[in-house]
Protein backbone atom coordinates (compact mmCIF):
# COMPACT_ATOMS: atom_id res chain seq x y z
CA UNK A 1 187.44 108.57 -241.01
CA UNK A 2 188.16 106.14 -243.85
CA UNK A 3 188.73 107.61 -247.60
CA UNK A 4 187.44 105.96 -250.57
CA UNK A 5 189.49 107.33 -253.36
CA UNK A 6 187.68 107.65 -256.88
CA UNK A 7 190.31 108.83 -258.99
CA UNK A 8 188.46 109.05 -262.29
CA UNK A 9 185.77 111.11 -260.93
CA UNK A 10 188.80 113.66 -261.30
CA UNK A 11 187.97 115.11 -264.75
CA UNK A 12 184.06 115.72 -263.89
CA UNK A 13 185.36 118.13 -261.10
CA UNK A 14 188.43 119.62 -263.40
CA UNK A 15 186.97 119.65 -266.80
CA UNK A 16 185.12 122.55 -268.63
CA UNK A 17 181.84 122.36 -268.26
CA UNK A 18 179.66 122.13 -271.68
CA UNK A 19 177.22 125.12 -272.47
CA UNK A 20 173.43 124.85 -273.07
CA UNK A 21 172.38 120.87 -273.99
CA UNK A 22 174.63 118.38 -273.80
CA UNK A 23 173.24 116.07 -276.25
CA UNK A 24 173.38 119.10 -278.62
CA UNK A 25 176.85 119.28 -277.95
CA UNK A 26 177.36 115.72 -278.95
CA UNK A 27 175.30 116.52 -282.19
CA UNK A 28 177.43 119.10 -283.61
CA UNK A 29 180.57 116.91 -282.18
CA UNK A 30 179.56 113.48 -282.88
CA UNK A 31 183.16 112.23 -284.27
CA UNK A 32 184.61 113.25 -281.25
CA UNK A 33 185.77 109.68 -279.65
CA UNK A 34 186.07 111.23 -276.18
CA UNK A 35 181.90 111.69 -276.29
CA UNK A 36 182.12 107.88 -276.79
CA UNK A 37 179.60 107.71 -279.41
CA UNK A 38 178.65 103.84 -280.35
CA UNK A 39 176.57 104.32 -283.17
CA UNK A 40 174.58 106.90 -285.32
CA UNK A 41 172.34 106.76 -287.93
CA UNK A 42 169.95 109.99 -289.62
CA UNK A 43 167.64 110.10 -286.64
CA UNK A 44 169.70 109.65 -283.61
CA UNK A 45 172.36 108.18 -281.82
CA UNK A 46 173.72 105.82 -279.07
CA UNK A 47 175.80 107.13 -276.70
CA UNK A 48 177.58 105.83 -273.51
CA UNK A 49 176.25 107.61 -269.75
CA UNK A 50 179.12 109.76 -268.77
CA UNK A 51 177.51 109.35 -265.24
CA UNK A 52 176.35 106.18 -265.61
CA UNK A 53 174.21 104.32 -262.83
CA UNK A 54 175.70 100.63 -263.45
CA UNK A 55 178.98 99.61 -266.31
CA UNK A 56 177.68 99.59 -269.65
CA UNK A 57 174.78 102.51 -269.31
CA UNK A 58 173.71 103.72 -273.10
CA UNK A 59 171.40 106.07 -273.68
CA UNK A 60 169.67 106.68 -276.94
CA UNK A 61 169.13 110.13 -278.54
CA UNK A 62 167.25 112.03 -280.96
CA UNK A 63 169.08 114.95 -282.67
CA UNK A 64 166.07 116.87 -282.71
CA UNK A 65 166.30 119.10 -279.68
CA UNK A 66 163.05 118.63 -277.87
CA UNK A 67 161.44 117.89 -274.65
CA UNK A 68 158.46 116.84 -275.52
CA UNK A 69 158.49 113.19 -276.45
CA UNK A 70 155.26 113.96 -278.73
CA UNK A 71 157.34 116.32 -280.24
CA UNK A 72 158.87 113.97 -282.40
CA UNK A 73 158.18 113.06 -285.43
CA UNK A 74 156.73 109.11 -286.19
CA UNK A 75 160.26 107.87 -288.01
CA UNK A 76 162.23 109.27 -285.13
CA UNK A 77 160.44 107.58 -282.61
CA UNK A 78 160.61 104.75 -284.76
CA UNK A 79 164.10 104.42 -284.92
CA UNK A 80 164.88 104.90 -281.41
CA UNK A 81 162.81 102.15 -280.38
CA UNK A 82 164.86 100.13 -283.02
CA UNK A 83 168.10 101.18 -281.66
CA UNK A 84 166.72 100.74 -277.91
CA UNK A 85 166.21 96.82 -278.96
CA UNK A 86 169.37 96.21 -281.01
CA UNK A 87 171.27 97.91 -277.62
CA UNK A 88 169.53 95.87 -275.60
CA UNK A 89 170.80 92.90 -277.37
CA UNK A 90 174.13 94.48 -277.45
CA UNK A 91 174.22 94.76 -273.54
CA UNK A 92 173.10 91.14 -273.10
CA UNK A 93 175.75 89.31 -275.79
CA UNK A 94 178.60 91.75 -274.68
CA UNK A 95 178.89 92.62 -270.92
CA UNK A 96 177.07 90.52 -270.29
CA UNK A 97 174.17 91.16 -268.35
CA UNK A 98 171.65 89.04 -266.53
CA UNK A 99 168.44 91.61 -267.18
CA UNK A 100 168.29 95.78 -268.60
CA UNK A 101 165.73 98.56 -267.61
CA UNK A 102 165.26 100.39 -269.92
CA UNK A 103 163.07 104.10 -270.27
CA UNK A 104 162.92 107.75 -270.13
CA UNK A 105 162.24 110.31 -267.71
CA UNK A 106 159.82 112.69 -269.14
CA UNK A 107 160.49 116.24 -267.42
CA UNK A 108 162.04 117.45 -263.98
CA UNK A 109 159.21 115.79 -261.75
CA UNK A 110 159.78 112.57 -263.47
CA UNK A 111 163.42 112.88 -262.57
CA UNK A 112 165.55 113.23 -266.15
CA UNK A 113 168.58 114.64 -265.24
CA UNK A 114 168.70 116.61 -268.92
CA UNK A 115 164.79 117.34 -269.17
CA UNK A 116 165.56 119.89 -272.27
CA UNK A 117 166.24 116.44 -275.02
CA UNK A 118 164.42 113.41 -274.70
CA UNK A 119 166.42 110.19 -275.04
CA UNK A 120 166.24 107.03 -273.78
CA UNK A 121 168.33 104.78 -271.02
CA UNK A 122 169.37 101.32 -271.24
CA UNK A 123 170.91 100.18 -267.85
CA UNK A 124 172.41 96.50 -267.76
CA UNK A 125 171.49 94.68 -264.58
CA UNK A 126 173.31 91.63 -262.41
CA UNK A 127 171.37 90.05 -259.40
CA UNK A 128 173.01 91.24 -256.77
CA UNK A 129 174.24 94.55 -258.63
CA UNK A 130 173.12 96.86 -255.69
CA UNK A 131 174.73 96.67 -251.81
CA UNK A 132 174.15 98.87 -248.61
CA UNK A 133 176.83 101.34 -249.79
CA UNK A 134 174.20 102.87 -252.07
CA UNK A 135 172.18 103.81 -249.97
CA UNK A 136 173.69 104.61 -246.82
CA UNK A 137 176.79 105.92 -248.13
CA UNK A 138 175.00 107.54 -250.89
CA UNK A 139 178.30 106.34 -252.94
CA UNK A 140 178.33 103.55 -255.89
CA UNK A 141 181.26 100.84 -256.30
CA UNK A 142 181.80 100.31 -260.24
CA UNK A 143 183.76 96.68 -260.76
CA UNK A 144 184.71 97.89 -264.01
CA UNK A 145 186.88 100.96 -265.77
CA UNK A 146 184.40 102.23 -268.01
CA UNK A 147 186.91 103.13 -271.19
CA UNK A 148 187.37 99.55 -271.43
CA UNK A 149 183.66 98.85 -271.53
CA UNK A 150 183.39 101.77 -274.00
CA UNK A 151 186.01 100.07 -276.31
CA UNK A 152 184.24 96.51 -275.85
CA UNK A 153 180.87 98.30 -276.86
CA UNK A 154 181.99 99.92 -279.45
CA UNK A 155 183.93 97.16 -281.14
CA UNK A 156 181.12 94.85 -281.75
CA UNK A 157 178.45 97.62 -282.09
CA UNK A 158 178.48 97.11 -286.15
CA UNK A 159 177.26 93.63 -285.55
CA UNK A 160 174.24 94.62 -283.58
CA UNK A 161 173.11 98.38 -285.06
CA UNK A 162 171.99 97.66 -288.59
């Protein structure tokens, strides 16, 4: 049997686990620079996947804890749509990518991953960006350490959410 080492998938397995919502957690911690925030305004934030299905996943985020996307209220929605189009931008100028998906998953059956708080996903795309190992390993191959994506994204994320 061959090994395929993943080294910094060392502190999901060894670190404490957070308690009720996560994206609650990064509410009431948003300085926290190991959450790696990119930008908040009143309404929500943008935040980088911490299990991310390509380099460069954001997701934006309400602070209103909710799981009903008609839940929230008109300038909410409002500005998360803005800040889905300014990341998109961001995405395309900075990694940069060749095409983004970008949407929500509305409940359990609809697949979201956190189904308790809405938010949305913006995944940067590359032709080519998926292989075999996918889906008949069931295991993803990342060309790029995420901490220095985080640090590119962040750095020219003033020029983009305004």
């Amino acid at each position: 049997m061959e090994h395929l080492y993943a080294p910094w998938r060392y502190d999901y397995v060894s670190e404490e686990k957070i308690e009720g919502c996560v994206f609650c957690h990064i509410t009431n911690n948003i300085e926290n620079d190991k959450l790696q925030v990119l930008f908040k305004d009143e309404y929500c934030y943008v935040v980088m996947n911490k299990f991310p299905y390509s380099p460069g996943h954001m997701m934006v985020v309400p602070y209103f804890h909710t799981s009903n996307l008609e839940d929230l209220e008109e300038v909410v929605w409002t500005q998360m749509s803005k800040r889905v189009r300014q990341g998109v931008k961001l995405l395309k100028d900075i990694m940069p990518c060749e095409g983004v998906n970008i949407g929500m998953n509305l409940g359990k059956a609809a697949g979201a991953g956190i189904e308790q708080h809405v938010h949305y996903h913006m995944l940067p795309r590359w032709l080519g960006d998926t292989n075999f190992i996918s889906s008949i390993g069931g295991t993803r191959v990342y060309p790029a350490n995420f901490e220095n994506i985080f640090n590119k994204l962040k750095l020219n994320a003033p020029k983009y959410f305004i």
